[in-house]
PDB file of N, CA and C in Angstrom:
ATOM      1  N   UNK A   1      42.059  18.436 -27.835  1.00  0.00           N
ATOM      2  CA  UNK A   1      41.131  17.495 -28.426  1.00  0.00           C
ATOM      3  C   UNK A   1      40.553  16.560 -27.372  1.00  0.00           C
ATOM      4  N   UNK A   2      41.610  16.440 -26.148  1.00  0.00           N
ATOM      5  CA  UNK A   2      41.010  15.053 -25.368  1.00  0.00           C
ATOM      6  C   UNK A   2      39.976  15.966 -24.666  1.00  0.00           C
ATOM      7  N   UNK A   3      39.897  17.155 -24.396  1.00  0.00           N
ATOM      8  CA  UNK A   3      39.153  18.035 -23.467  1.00  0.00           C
ATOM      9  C   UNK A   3      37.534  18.309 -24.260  1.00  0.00           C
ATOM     10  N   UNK A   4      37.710  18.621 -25.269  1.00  0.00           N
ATOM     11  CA  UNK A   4      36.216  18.423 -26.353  1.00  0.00           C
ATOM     12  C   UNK A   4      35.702  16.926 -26.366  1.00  0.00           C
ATOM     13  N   UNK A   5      36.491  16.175 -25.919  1.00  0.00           N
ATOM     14  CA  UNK A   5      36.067  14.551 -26.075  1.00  0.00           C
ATOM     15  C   UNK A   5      34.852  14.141 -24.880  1.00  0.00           C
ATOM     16  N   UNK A   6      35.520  14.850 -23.689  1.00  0.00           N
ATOM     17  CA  UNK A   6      35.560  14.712 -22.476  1.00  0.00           C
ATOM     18  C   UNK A   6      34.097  15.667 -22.080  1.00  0.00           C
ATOM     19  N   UNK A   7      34.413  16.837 -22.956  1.00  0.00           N
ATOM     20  CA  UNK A   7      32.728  17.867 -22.606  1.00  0.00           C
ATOM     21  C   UNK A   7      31.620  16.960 -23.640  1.00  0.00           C
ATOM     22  N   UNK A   8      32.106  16.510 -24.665  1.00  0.00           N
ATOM     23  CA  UNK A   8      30.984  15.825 -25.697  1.00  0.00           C
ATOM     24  C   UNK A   8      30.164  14.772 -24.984  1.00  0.00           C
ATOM     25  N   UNK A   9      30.993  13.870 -24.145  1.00  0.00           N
ATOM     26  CA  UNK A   9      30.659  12.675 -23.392  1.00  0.00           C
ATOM     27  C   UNK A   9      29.841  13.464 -22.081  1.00  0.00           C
ATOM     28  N   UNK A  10      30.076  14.156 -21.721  1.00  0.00           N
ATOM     29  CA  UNK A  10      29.071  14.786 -20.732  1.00  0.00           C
ATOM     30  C   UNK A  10      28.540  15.412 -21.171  1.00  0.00           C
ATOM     31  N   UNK A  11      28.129  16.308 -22.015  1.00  0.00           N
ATOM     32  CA  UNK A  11      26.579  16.337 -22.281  1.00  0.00           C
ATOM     33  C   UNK A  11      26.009  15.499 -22.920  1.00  0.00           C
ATOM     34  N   UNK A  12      26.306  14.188 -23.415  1.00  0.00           N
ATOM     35  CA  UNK A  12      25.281  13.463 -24.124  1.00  0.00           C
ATOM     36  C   UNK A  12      25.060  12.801 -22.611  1.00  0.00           C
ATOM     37  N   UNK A  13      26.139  12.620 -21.706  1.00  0.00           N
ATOM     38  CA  UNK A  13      25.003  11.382 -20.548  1.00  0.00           C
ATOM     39  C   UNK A  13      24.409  12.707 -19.982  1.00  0.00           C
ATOM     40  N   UNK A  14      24.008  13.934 -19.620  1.00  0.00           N
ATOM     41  CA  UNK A  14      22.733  14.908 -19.498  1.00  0.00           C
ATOM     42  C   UNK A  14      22.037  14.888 -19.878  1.00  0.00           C
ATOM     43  N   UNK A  15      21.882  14.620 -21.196  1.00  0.00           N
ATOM     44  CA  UNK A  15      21.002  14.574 -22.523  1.00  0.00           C
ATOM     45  C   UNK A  15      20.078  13.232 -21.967  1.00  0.00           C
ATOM     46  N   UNK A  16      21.202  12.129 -22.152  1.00  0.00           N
ATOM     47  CA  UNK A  16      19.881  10.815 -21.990  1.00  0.00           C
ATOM     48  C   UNK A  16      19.677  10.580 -20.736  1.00  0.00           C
ATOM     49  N   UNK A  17      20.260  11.620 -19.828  1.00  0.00           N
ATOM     50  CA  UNK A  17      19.685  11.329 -18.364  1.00  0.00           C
ATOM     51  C   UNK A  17      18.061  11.743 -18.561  1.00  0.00           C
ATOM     52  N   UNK A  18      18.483  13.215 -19.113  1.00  0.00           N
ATOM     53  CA  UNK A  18      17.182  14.145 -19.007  1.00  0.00           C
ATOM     54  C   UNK A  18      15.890  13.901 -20.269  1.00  0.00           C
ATOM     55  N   UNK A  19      16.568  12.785 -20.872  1.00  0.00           N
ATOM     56  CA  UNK A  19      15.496  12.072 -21.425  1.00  0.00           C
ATOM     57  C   UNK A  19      14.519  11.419 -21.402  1.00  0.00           C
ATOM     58  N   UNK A  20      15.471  10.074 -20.506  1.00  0.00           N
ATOM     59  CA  UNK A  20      15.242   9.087 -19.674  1.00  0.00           C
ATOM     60  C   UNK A  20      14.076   9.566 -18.541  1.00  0.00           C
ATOM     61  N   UNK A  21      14.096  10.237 -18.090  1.00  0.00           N
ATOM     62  CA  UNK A  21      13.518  11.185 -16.953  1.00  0.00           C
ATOM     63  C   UNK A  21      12.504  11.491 -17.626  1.00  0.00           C
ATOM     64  N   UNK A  22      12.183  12.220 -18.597  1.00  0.00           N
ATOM     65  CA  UNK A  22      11.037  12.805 -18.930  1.00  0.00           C
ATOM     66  C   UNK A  22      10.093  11.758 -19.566  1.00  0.00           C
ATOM     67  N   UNK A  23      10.118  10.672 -19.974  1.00  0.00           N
ATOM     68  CA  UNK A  23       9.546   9.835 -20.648  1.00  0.00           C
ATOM     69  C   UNK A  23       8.984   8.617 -19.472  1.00  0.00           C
ATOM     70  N   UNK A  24       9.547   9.355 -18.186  1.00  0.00           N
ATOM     71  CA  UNK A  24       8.346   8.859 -16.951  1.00  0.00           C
ATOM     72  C   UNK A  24       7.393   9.339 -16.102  1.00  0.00           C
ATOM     73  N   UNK A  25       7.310  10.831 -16.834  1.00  0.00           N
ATOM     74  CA  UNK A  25       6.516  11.816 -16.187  1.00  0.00           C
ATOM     75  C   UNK A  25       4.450  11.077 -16.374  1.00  0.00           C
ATOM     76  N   UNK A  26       3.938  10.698 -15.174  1.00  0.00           N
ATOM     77  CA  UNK A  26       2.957  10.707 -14.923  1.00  0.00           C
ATOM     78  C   UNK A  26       2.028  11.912 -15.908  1.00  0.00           C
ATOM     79  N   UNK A  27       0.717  10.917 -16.483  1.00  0.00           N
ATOM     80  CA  UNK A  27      -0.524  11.872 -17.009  1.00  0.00           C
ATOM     81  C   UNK A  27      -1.288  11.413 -16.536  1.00  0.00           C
ATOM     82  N   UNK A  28      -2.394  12.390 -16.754  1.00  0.00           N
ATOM     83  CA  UNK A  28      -3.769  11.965 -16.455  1.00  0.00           C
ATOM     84  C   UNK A  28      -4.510  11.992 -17.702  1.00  0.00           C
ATOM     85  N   UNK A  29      -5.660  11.076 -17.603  1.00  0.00           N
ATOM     86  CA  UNK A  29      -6.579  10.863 -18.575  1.00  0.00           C
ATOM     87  C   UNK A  29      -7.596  11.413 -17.706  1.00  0.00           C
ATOM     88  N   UNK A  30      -8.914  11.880 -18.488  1.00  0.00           N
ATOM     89  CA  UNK A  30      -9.897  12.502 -17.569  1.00  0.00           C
ATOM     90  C   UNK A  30     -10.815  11.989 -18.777  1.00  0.00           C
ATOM     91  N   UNK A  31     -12.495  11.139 -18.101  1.00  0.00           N
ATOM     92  CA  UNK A  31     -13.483  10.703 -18.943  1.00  0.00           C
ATOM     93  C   UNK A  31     -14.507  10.217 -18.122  1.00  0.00           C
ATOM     94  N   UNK A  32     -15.338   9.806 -18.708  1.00  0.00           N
ATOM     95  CA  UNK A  32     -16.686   8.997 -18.300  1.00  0.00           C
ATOM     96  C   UNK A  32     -16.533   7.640 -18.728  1.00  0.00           C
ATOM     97  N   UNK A  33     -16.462   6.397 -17.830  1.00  0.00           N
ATOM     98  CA  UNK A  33     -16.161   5.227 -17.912  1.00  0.00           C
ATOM     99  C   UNK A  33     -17.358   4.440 -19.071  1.00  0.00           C
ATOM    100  N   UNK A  34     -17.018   3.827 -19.797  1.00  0.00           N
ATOM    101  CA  UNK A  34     -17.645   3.313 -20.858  1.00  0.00           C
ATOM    102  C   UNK A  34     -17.681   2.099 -20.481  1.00  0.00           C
ATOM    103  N   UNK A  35     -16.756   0.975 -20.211  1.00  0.00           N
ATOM    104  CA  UNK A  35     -16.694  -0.001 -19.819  1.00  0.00           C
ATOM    105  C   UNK A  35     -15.571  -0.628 -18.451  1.00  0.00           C
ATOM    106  N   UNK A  36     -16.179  -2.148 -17.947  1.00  0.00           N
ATOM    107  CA  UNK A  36     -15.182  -2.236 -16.784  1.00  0.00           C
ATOM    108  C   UNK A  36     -14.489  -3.651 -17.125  1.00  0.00           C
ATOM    109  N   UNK A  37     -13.514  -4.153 -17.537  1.00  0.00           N
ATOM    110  CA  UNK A  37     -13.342  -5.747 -17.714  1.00  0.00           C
ATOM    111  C   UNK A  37     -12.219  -6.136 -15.923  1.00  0.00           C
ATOM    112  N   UNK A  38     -13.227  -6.237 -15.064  1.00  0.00           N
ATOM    113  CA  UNK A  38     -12.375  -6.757 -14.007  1.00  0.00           C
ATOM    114  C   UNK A  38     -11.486  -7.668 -14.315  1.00  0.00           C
ATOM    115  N   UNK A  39     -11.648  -8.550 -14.813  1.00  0.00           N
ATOM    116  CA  UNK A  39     -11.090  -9.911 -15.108  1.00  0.00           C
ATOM    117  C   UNK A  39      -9.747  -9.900 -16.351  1.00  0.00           C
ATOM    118  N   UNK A  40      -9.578  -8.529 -17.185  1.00  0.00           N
ATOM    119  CA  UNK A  40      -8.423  -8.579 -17.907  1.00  0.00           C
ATOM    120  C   UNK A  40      -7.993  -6.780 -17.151  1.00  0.00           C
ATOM    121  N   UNK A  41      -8.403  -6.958 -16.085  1.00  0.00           N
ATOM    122  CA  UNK A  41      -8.047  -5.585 -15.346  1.00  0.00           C
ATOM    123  C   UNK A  41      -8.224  -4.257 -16.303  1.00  0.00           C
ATOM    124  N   UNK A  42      -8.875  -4.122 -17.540  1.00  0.00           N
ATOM    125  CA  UNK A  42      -8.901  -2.561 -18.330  1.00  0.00           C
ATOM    126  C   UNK A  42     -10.394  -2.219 -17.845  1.00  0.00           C
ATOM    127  N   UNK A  43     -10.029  -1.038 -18.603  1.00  0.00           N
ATOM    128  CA  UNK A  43     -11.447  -0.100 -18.207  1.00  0.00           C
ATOM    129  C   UNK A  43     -11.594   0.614 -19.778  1.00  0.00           C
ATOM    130  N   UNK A  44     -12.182   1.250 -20.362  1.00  0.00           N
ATOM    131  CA  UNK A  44     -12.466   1.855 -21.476  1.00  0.00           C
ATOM    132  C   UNK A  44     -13.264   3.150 -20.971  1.00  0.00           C
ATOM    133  N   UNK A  45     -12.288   4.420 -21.194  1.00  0.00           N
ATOM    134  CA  UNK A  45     -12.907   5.539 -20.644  1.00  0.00           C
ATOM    135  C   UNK A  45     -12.856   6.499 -22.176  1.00  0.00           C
ATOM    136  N   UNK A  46     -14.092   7.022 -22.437  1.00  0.00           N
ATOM    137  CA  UNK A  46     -14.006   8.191 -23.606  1.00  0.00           C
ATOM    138  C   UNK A  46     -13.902   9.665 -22.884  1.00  0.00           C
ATOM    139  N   UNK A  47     -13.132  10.581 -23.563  1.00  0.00           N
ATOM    140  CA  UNK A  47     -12.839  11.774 -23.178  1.00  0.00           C
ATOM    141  C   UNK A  47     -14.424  12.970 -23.448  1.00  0.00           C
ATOM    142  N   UNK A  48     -14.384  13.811 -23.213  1.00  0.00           N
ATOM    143  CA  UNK A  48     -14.866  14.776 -23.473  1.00  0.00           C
ATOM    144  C   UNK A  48     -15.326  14.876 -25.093  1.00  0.00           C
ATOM    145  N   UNK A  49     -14.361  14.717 -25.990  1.00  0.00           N
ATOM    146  CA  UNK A  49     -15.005  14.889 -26.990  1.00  0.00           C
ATOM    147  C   UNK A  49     -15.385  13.117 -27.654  1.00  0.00           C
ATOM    148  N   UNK A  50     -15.407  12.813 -26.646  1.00  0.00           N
ATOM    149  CA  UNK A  50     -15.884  10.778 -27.290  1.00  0.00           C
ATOM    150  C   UNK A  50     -14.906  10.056 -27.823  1.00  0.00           C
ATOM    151  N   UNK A  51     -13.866  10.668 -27.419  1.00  0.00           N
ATOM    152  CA  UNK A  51     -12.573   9.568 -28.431  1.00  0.00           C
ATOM    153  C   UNK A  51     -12.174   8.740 -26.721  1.00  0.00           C
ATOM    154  N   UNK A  52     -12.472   7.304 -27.903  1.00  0.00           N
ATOM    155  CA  UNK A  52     -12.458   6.015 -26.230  1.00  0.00           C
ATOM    156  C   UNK A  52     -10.627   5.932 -26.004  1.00  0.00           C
ATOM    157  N   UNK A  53     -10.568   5.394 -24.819  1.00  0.00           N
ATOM    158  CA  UNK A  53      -9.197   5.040 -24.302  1.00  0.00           C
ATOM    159  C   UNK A  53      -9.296   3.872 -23.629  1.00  0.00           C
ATOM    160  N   UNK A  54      -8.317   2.991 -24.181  1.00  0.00           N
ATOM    161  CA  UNK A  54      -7.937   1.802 -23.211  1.00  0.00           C
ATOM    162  C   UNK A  54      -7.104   1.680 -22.467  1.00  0.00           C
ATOM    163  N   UNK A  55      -7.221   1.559 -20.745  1.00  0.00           N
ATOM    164  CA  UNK A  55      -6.027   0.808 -19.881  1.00  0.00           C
ATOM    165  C   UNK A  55      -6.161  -0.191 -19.363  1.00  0.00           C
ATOM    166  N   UNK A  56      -5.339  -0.424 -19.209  1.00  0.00           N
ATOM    167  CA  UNK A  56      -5.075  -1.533 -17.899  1.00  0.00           C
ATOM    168  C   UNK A  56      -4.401  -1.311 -16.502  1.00  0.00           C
ATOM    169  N   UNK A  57      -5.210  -1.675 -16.049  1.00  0.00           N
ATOM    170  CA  UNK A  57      -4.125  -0.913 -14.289  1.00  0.00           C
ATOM    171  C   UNK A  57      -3.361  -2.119 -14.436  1.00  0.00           C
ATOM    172  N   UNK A  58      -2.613  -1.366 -13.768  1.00  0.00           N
ATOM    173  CA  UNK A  58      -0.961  -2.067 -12.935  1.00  0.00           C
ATOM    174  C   UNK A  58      -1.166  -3.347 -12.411  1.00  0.00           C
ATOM    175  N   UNK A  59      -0.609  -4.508 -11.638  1.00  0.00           N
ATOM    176  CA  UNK A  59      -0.383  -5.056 -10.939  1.00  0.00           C
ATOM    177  C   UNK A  59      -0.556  -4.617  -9.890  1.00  0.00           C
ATOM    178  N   UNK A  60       0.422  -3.435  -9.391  1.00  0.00           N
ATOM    179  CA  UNK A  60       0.062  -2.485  -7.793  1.00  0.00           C
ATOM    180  C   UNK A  60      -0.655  -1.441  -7.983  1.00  0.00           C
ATOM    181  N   UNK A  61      -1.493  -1.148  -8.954  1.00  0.00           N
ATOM    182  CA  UNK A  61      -2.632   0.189  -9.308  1.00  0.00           C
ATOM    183  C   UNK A  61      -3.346   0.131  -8.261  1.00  0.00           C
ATOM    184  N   UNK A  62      -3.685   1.019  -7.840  1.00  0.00           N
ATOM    185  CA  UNK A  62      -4.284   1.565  -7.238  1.00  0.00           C
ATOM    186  C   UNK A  62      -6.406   2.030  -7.951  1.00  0.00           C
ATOM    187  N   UNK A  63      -7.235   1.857  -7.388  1.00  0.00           N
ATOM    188  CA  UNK A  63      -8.606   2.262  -7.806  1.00  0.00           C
ATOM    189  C   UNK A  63      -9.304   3.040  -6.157  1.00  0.00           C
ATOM    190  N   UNK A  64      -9.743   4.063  -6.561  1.00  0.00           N
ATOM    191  CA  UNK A  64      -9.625   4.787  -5.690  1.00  0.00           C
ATOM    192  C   UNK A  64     -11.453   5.658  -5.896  1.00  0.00           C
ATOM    193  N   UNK A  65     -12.508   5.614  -5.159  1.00  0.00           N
ATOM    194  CA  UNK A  65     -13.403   5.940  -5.189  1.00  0.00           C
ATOM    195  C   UNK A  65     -14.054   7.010  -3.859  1.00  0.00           C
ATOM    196  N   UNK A  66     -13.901   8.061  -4.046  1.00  0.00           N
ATOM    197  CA  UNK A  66     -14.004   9.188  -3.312  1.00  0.00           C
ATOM    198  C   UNK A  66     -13.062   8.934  -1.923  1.00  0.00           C
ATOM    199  N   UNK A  67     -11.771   9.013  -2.864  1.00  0.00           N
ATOM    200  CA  UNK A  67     -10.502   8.601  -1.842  1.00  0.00           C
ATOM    201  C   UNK A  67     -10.276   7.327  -1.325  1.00  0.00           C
ATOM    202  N   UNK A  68     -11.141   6.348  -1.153  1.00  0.00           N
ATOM    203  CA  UNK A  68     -11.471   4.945  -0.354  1.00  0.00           C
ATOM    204  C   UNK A  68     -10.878   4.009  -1.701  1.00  0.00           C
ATOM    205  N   UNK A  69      -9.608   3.227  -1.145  1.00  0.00           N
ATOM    206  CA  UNK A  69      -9.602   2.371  -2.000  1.00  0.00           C
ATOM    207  C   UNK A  69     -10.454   1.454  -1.851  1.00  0.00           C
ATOM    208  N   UNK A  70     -10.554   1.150  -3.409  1.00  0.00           N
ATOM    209  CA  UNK A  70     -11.373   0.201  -3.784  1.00  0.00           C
ATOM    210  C   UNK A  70     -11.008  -1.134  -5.234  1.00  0.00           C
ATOM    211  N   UNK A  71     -12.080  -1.545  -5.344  1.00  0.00           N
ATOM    212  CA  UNK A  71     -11.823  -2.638  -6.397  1.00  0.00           C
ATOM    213  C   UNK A  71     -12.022  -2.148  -8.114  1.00  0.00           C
ATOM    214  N   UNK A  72     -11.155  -2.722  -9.206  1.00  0.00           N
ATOM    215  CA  UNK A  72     -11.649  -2.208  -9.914  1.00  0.00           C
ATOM    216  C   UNK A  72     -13.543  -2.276 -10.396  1.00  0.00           C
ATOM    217  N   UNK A  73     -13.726  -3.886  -9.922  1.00  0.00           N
ATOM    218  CA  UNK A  73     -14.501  -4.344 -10.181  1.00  0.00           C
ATOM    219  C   UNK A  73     -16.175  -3.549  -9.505  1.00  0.00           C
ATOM    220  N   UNK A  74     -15.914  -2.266  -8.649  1.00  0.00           N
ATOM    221  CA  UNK A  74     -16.528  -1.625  -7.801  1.00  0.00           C
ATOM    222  C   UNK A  74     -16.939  -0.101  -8.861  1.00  0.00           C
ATOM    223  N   UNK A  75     -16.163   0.123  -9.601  1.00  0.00           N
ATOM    224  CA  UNK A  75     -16.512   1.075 -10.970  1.00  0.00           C
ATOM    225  C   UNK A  75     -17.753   0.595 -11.717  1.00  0.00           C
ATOM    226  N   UNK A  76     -18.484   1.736 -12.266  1.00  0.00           N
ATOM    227  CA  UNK A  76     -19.355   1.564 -13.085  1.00  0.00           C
ATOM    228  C   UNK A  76     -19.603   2.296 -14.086  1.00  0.00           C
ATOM    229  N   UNK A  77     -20.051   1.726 -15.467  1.00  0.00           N
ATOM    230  CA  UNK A  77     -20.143   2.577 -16.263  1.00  0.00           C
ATOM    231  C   UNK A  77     -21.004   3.902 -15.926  1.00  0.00           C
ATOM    232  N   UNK A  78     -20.563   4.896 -16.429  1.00  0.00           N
ATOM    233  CA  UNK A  78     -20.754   6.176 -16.110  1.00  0.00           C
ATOM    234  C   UNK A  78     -20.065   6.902 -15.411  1.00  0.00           C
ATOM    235  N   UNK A  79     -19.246   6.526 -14.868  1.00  0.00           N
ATOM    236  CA  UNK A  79     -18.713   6.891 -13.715  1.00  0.00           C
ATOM    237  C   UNK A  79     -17.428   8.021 -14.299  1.00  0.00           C
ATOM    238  N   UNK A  80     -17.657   9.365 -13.379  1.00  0.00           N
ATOM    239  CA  UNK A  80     -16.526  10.318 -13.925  1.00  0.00           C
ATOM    240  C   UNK A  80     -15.180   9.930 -13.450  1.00  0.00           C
ATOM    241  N   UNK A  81     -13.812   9.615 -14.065  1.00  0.00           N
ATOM    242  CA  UNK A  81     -12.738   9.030 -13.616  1.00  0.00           C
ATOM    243  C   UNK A  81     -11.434   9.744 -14.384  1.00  0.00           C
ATOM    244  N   UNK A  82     -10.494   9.893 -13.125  1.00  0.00           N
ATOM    245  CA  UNK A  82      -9.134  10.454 -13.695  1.00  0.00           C
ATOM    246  C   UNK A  82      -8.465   9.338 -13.601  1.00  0.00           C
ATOM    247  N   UNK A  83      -7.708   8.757 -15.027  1.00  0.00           N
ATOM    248  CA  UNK A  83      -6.861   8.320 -14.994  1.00  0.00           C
ATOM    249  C   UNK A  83      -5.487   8.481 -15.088  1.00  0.00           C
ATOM    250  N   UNK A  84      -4.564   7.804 -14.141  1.00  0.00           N
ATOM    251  CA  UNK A  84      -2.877   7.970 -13.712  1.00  0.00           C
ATOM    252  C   UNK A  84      -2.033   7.345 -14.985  1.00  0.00           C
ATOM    253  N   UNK A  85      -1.482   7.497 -16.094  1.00  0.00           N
ATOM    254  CA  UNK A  85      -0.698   6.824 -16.840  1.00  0.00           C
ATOM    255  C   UNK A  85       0.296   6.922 -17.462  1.00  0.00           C
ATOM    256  N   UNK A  86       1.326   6.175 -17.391  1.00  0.00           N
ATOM    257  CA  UNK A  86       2.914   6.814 -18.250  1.00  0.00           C
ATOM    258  C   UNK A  86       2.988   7.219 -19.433  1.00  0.00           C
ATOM    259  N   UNK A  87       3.072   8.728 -19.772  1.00  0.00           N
ATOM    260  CA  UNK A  87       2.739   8.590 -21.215  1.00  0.00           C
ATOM    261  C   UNK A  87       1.981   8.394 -22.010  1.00  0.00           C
ATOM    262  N   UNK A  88       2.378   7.716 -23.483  1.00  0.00           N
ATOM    263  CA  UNK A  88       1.693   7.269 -24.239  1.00  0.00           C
ATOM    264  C   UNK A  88       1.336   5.667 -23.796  1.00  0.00           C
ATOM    265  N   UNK A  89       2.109   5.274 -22.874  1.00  0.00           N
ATOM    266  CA  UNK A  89       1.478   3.606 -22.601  1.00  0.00           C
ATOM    267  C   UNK A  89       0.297   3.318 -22.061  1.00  0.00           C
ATOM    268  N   UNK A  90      -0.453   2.561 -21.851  1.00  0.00           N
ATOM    269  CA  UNK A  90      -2.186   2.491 -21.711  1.00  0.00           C
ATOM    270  C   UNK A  90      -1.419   1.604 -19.978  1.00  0.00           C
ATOM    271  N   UNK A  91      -0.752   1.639 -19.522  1.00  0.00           N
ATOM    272  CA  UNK A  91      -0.836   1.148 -18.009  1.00  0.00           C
ATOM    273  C   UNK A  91      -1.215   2.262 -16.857  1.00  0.00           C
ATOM    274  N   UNK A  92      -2.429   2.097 -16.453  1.00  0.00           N
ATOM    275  CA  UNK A  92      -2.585   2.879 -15.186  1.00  0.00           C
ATOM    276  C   UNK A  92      -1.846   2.442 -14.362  1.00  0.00           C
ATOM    277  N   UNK A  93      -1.497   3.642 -13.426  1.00  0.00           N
ATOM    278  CA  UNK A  93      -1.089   3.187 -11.984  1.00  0.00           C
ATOM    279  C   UNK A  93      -1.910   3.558 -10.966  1.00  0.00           C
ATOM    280  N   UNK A  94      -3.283   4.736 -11.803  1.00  0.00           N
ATOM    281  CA  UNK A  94      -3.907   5.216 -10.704  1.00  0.00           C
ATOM    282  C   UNK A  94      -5.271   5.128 -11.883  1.00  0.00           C
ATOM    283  N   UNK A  95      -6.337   5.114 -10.925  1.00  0.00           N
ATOM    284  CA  UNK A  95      -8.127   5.539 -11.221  1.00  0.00           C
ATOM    285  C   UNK A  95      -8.673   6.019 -10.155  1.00  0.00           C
ATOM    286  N   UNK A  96      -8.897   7.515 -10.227  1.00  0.00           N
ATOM    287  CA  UNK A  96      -9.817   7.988  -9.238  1.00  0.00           C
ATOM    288  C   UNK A  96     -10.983   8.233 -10.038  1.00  0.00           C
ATOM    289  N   UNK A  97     -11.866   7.933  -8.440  1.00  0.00           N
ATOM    290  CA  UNK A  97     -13.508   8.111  -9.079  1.00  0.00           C
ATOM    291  C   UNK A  97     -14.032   9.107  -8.108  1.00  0.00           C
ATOM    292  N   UNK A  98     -15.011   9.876  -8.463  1.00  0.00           N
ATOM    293  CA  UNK A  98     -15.654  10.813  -7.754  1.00  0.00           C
ATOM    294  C   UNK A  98     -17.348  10.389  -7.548  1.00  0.00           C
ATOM    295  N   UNK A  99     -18.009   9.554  -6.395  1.00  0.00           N
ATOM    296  CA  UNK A  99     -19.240   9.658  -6.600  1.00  0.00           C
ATOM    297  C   UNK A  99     -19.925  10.717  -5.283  1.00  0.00           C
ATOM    298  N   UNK A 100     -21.353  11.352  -5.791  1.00  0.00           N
ATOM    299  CA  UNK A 100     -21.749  11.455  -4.924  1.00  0.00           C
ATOM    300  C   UNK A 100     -22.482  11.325  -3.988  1.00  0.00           C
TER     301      UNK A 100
END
């Protein structure tokens, strides 16, 4: 019995290791920038089929315009942009822009 106790307790800390872990896996958002609020740091990007998205970059986010960092405040509407974000949470850590 103490030996089933002992395998039960190790796979549940696997379990919420490999939980824990997956619920920080980096996404991307991909859209055409709709709006820029430098000043509360979000951006409002709609996807492909027009459904809008709100983030907010990070504190240490990164904005990134044909590789060259940059400001958010340097985005413009229209602008094609991948966004970096945890999940379902609206915090970027990344915005790349592509101009040409």
């Amino acid at each position: 019995m103490n030996v089933f106790r002992h395998v039960l307790m190790g796979c549940l800390a696997v379990a919420v290791l490999v939980s824990l872990s997956a619920a920080a896996v980096p996404e991307e958002a991909q859209g055409r920038l709709k709006a820029v609020f430098p000043d509360k740091r979000e951006v409002v990007v709609a996807d492909s089929a027009g459904k809008e998205m709100t983030f907010q970059l990070a504190q240490d986010g990164k904005v990134l315009i044909n590789n060259a960092e940059s400001k958010l405040g340097d985005l413009e509407p229209g602008d094609t942009v991948v966004v970096v974000h945890e999940g379902q949470q609206a915090l970027a850590s990344q915005i790349r822009c592509k101009r040409d």
